[in-house]
Every structure is written in structure tokens, then in C-alpha cells.
C-alpha atoms as a PDB file:
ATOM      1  CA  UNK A   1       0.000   0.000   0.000  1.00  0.00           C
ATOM      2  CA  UNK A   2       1.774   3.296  -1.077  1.00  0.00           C
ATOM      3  CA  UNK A   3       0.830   6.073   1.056  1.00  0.00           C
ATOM      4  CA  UNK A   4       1.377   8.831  -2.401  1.00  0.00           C
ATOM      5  CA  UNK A   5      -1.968   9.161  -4.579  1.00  0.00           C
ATOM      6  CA  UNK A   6      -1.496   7.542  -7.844  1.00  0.00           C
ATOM      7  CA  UNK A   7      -4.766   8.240  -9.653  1.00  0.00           C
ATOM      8  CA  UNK A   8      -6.021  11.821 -10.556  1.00  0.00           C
ATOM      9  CA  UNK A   9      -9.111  12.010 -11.867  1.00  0.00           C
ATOM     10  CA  UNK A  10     -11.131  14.719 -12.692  1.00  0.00           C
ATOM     11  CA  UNK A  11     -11.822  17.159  -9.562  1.00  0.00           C
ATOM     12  CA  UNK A  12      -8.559  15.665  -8.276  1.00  0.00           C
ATOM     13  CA  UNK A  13      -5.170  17.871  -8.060  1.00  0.00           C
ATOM     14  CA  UNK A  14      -3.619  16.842 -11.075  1.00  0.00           C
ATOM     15  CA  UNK A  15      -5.716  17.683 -14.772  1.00  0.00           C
ATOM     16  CA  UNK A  16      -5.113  15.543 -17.814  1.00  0.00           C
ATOM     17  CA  UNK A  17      -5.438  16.215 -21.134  1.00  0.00           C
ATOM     18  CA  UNK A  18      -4.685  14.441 -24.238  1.00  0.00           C
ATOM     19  CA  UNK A  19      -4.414  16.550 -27.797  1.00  0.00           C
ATOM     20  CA  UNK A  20      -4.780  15.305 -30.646  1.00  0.00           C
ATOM     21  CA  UNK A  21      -2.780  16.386 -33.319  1.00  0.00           C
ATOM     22  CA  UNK A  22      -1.016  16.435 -36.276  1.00  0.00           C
ATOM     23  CA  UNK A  23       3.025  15.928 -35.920  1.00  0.00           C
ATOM     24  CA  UNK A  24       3.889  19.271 -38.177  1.00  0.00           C
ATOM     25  CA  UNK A  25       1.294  21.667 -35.645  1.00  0.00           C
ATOM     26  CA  UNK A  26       2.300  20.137 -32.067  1.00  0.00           C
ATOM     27  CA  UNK A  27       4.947  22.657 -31.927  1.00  0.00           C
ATOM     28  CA  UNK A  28       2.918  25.904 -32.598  1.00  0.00           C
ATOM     29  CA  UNK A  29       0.253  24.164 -30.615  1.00  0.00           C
ATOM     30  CA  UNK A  30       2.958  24.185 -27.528  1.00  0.00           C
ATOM     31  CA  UNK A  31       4.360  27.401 -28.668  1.00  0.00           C
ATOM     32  CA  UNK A  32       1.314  29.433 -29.923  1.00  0.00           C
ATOM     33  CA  UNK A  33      -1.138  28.347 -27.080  1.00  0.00           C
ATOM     34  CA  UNK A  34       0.169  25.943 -24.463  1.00  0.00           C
ATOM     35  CA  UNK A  35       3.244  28.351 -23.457  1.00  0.00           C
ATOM     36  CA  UNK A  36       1.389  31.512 -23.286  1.00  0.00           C
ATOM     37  CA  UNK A  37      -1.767  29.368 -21.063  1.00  0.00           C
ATOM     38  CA  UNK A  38       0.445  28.018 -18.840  1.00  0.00           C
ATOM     39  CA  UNK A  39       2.667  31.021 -18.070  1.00  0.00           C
ATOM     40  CA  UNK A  40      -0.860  32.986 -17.368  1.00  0.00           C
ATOM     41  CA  UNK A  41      -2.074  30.501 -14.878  1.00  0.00           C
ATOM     42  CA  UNK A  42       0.949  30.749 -13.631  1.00  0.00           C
ATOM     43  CA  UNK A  43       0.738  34.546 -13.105  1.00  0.00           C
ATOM     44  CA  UNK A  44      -2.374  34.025 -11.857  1.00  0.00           C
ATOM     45  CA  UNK A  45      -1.259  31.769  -9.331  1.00  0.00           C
ATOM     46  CA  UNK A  46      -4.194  29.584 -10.825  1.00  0.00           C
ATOM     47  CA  UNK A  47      -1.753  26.290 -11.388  1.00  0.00           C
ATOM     48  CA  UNK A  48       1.499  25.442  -9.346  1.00  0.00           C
ATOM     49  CA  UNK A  49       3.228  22.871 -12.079  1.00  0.00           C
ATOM     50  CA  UNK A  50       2.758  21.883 -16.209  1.00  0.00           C
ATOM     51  CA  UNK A  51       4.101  19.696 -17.769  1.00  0.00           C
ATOM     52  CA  UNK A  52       3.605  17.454 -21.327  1.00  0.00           C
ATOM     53  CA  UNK A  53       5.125  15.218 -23.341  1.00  0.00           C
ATOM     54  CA  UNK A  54       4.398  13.490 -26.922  1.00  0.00           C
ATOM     55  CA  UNK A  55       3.159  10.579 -27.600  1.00  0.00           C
ATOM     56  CA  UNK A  56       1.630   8.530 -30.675  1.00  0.00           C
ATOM     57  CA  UNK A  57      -0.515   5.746 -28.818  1.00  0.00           C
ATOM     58  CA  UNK A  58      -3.118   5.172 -30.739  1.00  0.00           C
ATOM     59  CA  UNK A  59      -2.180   8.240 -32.867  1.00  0.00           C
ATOM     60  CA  UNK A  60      -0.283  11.255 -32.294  1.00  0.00           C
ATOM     61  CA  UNK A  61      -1.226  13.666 -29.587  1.00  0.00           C
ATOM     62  CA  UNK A  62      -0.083  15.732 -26.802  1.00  0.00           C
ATOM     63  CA  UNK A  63       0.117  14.545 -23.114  1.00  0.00           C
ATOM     64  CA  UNK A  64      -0.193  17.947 -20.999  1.00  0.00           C
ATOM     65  CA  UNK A  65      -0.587  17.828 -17.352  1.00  0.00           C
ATOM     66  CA  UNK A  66      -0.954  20.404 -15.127  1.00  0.00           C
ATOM     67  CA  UNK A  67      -1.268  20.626 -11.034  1.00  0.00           C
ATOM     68  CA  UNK A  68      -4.241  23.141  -9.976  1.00  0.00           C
ATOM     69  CA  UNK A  69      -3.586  25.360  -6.680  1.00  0.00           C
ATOM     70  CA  UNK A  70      -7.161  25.201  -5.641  1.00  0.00           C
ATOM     71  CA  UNK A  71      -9.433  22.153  -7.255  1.00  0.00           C
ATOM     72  CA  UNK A  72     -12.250  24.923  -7.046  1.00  0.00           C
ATOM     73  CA  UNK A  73     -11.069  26.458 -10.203  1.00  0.00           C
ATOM     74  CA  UNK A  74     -11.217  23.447 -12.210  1.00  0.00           C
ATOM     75  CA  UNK A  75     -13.947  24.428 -14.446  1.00  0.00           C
ATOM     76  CA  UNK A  76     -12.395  27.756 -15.031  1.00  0.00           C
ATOM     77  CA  UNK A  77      -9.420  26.260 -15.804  1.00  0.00           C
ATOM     78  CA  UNK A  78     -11.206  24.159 -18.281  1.00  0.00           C
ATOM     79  CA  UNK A  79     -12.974  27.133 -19.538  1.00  0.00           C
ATOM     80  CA  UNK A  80      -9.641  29.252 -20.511  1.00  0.00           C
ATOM     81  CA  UNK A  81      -8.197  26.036 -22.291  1.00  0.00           C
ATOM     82  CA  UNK A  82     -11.482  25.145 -24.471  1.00  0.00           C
ATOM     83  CA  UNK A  83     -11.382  28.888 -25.483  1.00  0.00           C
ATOM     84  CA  UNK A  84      -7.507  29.118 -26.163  1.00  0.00           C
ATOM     85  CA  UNK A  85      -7.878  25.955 -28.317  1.00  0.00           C
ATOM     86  CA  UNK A  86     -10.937  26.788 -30.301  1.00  0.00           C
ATOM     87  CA  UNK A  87      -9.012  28.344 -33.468  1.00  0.00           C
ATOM     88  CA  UNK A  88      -6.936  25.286 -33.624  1.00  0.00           C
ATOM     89  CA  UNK A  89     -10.081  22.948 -33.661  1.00  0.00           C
ATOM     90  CA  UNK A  90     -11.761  25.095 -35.594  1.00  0.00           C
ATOM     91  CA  UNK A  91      -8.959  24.952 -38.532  1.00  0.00           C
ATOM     92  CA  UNK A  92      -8.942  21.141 -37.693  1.00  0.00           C
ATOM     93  CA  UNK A  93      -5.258  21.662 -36.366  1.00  0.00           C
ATOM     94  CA  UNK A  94      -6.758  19.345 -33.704  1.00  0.00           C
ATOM     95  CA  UNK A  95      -9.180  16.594 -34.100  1.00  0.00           C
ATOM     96  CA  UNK A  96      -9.574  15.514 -31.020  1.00  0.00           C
ATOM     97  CA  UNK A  97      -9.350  16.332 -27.356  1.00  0.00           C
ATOM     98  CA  UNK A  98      -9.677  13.704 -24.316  1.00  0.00           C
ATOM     99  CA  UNK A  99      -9.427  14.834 -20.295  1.00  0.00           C
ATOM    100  CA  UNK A 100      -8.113  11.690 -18.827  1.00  0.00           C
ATOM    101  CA  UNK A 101      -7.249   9.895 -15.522  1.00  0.00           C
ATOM    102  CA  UNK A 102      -3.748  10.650 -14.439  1.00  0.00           C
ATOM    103  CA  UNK A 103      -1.925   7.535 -13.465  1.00  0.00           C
ATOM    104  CA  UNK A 104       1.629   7.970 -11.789  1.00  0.00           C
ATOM    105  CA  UNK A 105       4.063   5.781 -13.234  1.00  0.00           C
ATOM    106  CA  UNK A 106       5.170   5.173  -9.833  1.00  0.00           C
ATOM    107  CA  UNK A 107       7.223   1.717 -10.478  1.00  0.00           C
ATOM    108  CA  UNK A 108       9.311   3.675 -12.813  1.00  0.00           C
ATOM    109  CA  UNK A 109      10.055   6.723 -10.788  1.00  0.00           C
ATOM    110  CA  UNK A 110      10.172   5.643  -6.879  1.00  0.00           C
ATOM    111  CA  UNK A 111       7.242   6.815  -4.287  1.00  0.00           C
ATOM    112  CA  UNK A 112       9.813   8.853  -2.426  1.00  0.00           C
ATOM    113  CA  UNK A 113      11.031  10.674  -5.986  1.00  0.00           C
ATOM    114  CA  UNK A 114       7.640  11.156  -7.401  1.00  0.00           C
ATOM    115  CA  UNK A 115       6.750  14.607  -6.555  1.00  0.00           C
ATOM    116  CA  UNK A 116      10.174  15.428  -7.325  1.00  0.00           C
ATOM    117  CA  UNK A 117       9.840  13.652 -10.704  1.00  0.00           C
ATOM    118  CA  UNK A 118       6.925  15.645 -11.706  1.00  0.00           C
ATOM    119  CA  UNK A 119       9.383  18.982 -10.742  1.00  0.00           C
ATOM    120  CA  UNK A 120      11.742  17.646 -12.775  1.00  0.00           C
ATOM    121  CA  UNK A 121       9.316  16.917 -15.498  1.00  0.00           C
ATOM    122  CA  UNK A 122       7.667  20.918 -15.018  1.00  0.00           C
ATOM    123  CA  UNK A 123      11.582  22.694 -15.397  1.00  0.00           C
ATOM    124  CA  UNK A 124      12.230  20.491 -18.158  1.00  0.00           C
ATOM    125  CA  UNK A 125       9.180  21.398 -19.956  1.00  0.00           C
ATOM    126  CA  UNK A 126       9.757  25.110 -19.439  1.00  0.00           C
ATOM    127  CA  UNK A 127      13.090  24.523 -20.988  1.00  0.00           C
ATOM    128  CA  UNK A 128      11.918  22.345 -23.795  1.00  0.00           C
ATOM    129  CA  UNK A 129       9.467  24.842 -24.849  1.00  0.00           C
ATOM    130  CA  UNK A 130      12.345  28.166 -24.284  1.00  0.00           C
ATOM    131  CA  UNK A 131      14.836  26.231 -26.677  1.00  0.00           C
ATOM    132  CA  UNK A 132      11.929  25.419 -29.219  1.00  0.00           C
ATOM    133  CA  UNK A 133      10.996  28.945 -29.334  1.00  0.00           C
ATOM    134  CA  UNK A 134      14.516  30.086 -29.910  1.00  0.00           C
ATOM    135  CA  UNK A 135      14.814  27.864 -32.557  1.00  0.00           C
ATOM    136  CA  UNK A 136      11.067  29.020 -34.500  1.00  0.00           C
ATOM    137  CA  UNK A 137      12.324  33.226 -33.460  1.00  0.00           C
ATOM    138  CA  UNK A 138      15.472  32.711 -34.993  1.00  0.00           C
ATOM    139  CA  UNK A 139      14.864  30.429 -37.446  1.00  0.00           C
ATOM    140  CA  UNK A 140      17.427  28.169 -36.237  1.00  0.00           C
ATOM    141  CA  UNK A 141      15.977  25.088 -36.991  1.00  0.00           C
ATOM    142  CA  UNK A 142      19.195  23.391 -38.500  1.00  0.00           C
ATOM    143  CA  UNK A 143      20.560  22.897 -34.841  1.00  0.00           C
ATOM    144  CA  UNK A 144      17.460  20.912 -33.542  1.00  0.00           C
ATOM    145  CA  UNK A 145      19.170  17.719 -34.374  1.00  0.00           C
ATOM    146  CA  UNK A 146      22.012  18.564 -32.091  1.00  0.00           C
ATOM    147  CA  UNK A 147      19.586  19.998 -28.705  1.00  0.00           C
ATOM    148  CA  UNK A 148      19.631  16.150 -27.260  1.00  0.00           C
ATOM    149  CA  UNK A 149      23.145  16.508 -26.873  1.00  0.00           C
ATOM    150  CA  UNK A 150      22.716  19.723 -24.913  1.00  0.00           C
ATOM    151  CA  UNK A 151      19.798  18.497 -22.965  1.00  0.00           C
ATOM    152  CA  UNK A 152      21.221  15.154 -21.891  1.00  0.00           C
ATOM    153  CA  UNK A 153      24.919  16.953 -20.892  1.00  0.00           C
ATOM    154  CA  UNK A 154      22.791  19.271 -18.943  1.00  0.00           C
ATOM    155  CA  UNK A 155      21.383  16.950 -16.437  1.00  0.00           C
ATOM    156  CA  UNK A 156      24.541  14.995 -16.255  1.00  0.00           C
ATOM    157  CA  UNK A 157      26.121  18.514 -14.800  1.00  0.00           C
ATOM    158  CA  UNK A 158      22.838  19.175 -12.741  1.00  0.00           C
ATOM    159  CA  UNK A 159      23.175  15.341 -10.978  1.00  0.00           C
ATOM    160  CA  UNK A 160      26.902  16.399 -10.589  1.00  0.00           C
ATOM    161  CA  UNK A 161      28.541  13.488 -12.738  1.00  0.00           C
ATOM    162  CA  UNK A 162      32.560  13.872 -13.340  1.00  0.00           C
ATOM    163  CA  UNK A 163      34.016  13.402 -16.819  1.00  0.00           C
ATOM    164  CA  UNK A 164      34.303   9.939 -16.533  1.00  0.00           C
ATOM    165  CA  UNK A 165      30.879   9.137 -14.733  1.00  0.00           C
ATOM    166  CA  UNK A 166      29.755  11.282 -18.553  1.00  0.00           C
ATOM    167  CA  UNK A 167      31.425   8.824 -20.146  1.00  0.00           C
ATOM    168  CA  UNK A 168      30.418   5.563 -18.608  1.00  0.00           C
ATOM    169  CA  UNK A 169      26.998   6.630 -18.453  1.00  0.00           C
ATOM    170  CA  UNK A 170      26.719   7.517 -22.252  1.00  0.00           C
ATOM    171  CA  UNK A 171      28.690   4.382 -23.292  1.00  0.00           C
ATOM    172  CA  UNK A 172      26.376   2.042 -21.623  1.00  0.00           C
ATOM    173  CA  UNK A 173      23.275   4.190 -23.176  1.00  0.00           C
ATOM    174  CA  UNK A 174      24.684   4.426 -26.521  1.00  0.00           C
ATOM    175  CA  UNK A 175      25.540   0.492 -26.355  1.00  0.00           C
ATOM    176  CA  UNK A 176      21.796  -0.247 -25.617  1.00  0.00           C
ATOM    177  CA  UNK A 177      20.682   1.730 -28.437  1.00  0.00           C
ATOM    178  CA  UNK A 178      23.518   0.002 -30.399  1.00  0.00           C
ATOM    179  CA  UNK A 179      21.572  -3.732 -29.221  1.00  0.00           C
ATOM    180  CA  UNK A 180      18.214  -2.317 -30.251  1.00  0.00           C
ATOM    181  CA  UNK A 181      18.783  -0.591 -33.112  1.00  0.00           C
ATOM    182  CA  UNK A 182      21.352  -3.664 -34.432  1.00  0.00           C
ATOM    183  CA  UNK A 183      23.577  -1.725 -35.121  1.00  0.00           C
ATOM    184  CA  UNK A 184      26.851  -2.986 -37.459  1.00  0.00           C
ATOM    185  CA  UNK A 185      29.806  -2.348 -38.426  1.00  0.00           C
ATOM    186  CA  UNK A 186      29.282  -0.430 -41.433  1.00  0.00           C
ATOM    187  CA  UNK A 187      26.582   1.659 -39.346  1.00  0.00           C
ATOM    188  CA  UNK A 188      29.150   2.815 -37.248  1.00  0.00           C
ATOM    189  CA  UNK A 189      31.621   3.601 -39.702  1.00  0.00           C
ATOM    190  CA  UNK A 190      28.693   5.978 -40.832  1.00  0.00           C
ATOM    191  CA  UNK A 191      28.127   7.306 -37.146  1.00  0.00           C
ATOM    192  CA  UNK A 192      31.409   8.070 -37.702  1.00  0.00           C
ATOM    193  CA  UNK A 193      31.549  10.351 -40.451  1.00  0.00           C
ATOM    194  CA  UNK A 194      28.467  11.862 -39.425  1.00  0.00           C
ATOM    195  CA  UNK A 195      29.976  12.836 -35.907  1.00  0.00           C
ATOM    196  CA  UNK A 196      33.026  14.002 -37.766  1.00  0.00           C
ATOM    197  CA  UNK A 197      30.878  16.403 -39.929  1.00  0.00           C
ATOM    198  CA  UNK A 198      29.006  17.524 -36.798  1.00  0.00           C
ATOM    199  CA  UNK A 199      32.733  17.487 -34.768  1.00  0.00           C
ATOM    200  CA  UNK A 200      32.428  21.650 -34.535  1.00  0.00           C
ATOM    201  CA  UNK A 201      28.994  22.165 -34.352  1.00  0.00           C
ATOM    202  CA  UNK A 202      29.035  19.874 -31.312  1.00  0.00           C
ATOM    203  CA  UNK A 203      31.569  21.764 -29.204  1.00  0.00           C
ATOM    204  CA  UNK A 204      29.499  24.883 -30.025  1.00  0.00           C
ATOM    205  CA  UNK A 205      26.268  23.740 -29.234  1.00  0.00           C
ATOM    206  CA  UNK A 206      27.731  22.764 -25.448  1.00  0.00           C
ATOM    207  CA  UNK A 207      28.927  26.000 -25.062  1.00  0.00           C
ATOM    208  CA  UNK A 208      26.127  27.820 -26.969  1.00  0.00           C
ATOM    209  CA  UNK A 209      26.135  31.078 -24.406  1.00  0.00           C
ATOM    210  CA  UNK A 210      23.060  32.420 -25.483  1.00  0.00           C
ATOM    211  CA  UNK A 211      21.157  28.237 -25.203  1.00  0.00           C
ATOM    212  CA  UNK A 212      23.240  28.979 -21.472  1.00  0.00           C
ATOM    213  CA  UNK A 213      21.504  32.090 -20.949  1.00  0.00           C
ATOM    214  CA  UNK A 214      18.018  31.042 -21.700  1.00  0.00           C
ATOM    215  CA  UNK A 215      18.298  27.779 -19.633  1.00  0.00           C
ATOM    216  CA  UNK A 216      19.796  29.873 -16.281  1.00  0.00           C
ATOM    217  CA  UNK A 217      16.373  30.837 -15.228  1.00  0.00           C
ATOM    218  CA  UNK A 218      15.480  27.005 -14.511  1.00  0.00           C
ATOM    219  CA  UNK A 219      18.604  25.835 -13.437  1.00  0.00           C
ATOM    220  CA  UNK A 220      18.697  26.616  -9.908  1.00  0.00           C
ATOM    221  CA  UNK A 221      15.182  24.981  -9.486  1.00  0.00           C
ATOM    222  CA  UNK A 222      16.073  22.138 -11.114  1.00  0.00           C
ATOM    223  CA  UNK A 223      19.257  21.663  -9.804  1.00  0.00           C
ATOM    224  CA  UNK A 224      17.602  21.730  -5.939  1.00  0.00           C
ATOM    225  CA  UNK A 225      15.377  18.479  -7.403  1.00  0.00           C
ATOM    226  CA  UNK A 226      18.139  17.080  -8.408  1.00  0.00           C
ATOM    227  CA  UNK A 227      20.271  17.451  -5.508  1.00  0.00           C
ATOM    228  CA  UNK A 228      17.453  15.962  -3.666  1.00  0.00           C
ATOM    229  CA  UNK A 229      17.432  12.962  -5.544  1.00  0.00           C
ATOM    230  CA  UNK A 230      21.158  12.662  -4.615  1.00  0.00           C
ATOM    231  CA  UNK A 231      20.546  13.072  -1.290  1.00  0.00           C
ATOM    232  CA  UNK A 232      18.346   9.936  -1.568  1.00  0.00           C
ATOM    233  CA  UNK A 233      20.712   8.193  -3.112  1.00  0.00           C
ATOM    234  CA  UNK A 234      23.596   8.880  -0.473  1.00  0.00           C
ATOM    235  CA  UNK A 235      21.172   7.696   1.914  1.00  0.00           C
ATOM    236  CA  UNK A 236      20.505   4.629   0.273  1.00  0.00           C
ATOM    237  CA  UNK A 237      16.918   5.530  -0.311  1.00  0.00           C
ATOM    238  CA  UNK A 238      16.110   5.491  -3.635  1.00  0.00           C
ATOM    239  CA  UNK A 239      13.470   3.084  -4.657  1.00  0.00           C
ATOM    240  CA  UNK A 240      14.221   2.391  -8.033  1.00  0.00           C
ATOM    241  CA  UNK A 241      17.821   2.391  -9.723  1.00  0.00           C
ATOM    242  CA  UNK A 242      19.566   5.702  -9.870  1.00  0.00           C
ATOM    243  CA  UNK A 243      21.046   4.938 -13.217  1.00  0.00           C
ATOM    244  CA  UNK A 244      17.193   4.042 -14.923  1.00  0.00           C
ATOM    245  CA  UNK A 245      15.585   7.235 -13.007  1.00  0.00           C
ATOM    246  CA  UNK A 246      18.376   9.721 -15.137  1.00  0.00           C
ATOM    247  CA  UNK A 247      18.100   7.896 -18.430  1.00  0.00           C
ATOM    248  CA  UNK A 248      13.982   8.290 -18.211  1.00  0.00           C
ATOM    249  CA  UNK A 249      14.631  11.547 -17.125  1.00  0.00           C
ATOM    250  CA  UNK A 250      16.691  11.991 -20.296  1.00  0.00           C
ATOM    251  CA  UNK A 251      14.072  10.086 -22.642  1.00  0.00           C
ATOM    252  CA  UNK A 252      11.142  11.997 -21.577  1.00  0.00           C
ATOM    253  CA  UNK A 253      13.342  15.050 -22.670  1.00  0.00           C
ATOM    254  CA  UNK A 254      14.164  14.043 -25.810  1.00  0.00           C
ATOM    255  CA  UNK A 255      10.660  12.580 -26.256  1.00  0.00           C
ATOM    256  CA  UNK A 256       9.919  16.666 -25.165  1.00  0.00           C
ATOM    257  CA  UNK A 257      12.216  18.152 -27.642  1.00  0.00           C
ATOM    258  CA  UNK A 258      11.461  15.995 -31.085  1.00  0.00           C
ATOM    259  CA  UNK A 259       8.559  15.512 -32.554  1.00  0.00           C
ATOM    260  CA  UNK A 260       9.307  12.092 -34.410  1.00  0.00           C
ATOM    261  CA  UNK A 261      11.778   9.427 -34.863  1.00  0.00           C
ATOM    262  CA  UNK A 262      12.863  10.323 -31.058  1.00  0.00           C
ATOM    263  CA  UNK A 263      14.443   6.858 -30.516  1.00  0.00           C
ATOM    264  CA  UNK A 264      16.699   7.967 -33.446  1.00  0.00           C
ATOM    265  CA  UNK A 265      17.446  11.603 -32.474  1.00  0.00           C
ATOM    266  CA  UNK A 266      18.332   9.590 -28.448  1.00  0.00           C
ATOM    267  CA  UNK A 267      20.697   7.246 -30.048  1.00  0.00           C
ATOM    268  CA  UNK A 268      22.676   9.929 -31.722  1.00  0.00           C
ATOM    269  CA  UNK A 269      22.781  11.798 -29.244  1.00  0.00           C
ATOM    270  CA  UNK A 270      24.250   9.526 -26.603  1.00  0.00           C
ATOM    271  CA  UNK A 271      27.089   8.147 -29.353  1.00  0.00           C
ATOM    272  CA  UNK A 272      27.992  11.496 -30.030  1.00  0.00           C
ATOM    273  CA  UNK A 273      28.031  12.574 -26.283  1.00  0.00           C
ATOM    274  CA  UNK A 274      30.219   9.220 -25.894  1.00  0.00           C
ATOM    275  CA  UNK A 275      32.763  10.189 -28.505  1.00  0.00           C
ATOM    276  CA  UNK A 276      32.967  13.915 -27.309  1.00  0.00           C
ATOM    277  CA  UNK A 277      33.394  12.947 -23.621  1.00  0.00           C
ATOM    278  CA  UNK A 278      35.456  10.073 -24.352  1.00  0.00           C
ATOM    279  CA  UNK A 279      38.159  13.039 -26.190  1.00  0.00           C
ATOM    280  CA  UNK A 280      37.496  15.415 -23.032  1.00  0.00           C
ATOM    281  CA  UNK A 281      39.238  12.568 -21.062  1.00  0.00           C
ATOM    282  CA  UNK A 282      41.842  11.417 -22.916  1.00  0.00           C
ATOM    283  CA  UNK A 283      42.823  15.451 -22.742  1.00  0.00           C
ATOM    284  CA  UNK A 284      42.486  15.396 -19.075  1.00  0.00           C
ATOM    285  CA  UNK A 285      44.508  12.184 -18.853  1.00  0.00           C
ATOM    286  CA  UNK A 286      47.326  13.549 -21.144  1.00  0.00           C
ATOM    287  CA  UNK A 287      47.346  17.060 -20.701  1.00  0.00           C
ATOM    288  CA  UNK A 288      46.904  17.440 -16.723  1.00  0.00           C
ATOM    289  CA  UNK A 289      46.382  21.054 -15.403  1.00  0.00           C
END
């Protein structure tokens, strides 16, 4: 018997909504109207926490939860979200929209790191959502391929991981992905020339200062959830493996950031990370400061 609620349903603290939509419009869905409605309720101290993610079970749609400060204002709530919609069902952007039962996935994130999880899950969001916008205001699209990289770097620094913790953990990822993905010998022989063509625009992307700049505002937040989830760990508390609980942290990122082939854009990313970090310590190991 847990003693953390794991159902939400409707009336309950947690609203769920599924969106149904077209893969080319969930990003000016999230932009255009999702962004905007959940920075107001924020503001309005109407909601405490957002957060979605993308899914395509049974087709593709948009998973966005958020966490109401007073249950009372549910139906207002639900008001101001039919109305910001309306022009995107109207124009059939959206075909269909479902308010479901929220289900913690519990098993996979720990009872004691749940409400930390969802944290995690709300700062992560918020970043997700700043990056995509810099990407549609500055029509830098070309460097979405390269974001994961960023995004999974960024919460190895945030749960404090050395150089060669980076590389470990990334090696074991990336040979997963390898095993799934069946990867051969003449497939990495092409990872390799593609993370030779990319060799630049990967160092850049890491130390992007203006990607730094619009991520600071989150950081401290979430790096006080993730130093709580160390703490749990150095007190042998955790309830599910430390190593799992980052890499779903990671995949619902990258699930966040892409809107398709996401298993694609994660593999890539960690093989890349793995080759980058594996050159940052053979420098440390060769050139010592």
C-alpha cells in the first residue's frame, strides 16, 4: 500500500489532457497556445506545475498535465483552455481532445522521488518549450538535431557526474541503443563520419552562451530536485535504480524536444556525447592542469 496518490481524476489535483494532433502543428500548438496558457495561470497563481510530453498511442497527440492550486477552479481552468484551443479545432489543427485519468508511473520513478519527478518533469518542460521557441524566433531550426546533446549533458552537470561518470553513463546508453537498433559495423563507420561532420557544431552547441543564458532561469530549481534525488541516493533511499531514473529523465526530454523518430534523435545523441566525452578525457589524462 503506497501512502502517495497515484490516480487523478477529474476534480482531483492533477488535470489531464490528451491533444490530438497532427506531428507538423504540435509545436505551434505548444508554442502558440500551451506556453502563453500556462505562463498565465501561472501569473495568476491559478496552477502550481505543467508539464507534457508526446506521444503517438493510438495516434499522435499531446500529453499535458498540469497541477491546480485550488481544485475549485477546475472548471475555469477548463474554460480558458477550451477557449484558447478553439481556433486550432476550428482549422482542424486538432481533431480531437480527451481529459483523462492521471496515473503515476510510480514503479518507474520511486514513491519517495515522485513529486520530485513531476518537478523535474515541469523545469524540463519550461526549458523544452524556451529552446523550441529560440529555434522558431530565430529560425534556427538546423541545430534541432544537435539539442539532445545539450539536454542530456545538462542533467549529467545538474546530478553532478565527473568526466568519466559522462562517459560511462553515455557508453552504456549508446551500447543499448547500439543492441536495439542492431547496429553494425558499417553503421558505425557511418556514425562516424556523421559525428566528424558535426565534430564543430558539437563543441558549439555545449557551449552555446546564449542556449546557457536562456536555460539559467530554470537551473537553480532544477538543480535543488536534483540534488534531492542525490541526497536519496547517499542515503541509500532510492526506490528504483539511480542509473534508470536519469536515463527516463533523459528520454522523456528528448521525447519533449522531437517531434518524431525520437528513438533515433536519443541514439545519436548519446554516441555522439560518448565520442565527445570520451576526447574530453583522454585530454584530461594527457594534458593534466
Amino acid at each position: 500500500m503506497t501512502n502517495i496518490q497515484r490516480s487523478f481524476f477529474v476534480g482531483d489535483k492533477w488535470l489531464y489532457y490528451k491533444i490530438f494532433c497532427g506531428h507538423s502543428s504540435s509545436n505551434k500548438i505548444l508554442l502558440d497556445i500551451l506556453k502563453p496558457l500556462n505562463e498565465e495561470f501561472i501569473s495568476n497563481k491559478i496552477i502550481t506545475q505543467w508539464f507534457f510530453i508526446r506521444y503517438n498511442d493510438p495516434s499522435n497527440h499531446i500529453r499535458y498535465r498540469i497541477k491546480l492550486k485550488d481544485e475549485n477552479n477546475i472548471g475555469k481552468v477548463i474554460l480558458r483552455i477550451n477557449e484558447a484551443l478553439k481556433e486550432f479545432i476550428k482549422h482542424e489543427f486538432i481533431w480531437n481532445i480527451q481529459i483523462d485519468t492521471y496515473n503515476r508511473e510510480i514503479e518507474r520513478y520511486g514513491e519517495n522521488t515522485m513529486e520530485i519527478s513531476e518537478s523535474i518533469f515541469f523545469n524540463d518542460s519550461r526549458i523544452i518549450l524556451t529552446l523550441l521557441d529560440l529555434l522558431e524566433t530565430n529560425n534556427e531550426k538546423h541545430i534541432l538535431s544537435l539539442l539532445g546533446i545539450k539536454i542530456i549533458d545538462f542533467y549529467l552537470e545538474c546530478f553532478k557526474f565527473s568526466p568519466v561518470e559522462k562517459l560511462q553513463f553515455c557508453e552504456s546508453l549508446k551500447s543499448a541503443f547500439y543492441n536495439e537498433f542492431g547496429i553494425n559495423k558499417l553503421s558505425k563507420k557511418q556514425f562516424d563520419m556523421l559525428y566528424n561532420d558535426n565534430n564543430d557544431k558539437i563543441n558549439n552547441i555545449l557551449t552555446d552562451k546564449k542556449i546557457n543564458k536562456l536555460i539559467i532561469p530554470y537551473k537553480k530549481e532544477f538543480i535543488k530536485n536534483t540534488s534531492q534525488i542525490l541526497d536519496i541516493k547517499n542515503d541509500n533511499a532510492l526506490e528504483v535504480n539511480f542509473n534508470n531514473l536519469l536515463s527516463s529523465y533523459i528520454h522523456m526530454s528528448i521525447n519533449r524536444l522531437f517531434s518524431g523518430n525520437n528513438r533515433m534523435h536519443e541514439l545519436i545523441s548519446y554516441d555522439f556525447l560518448w565520442r565527445y566525452y570520451k576526447k574530453i578525457n583522454y585530454q584530461i589524462i594527457n594534458n593534466p592542469s
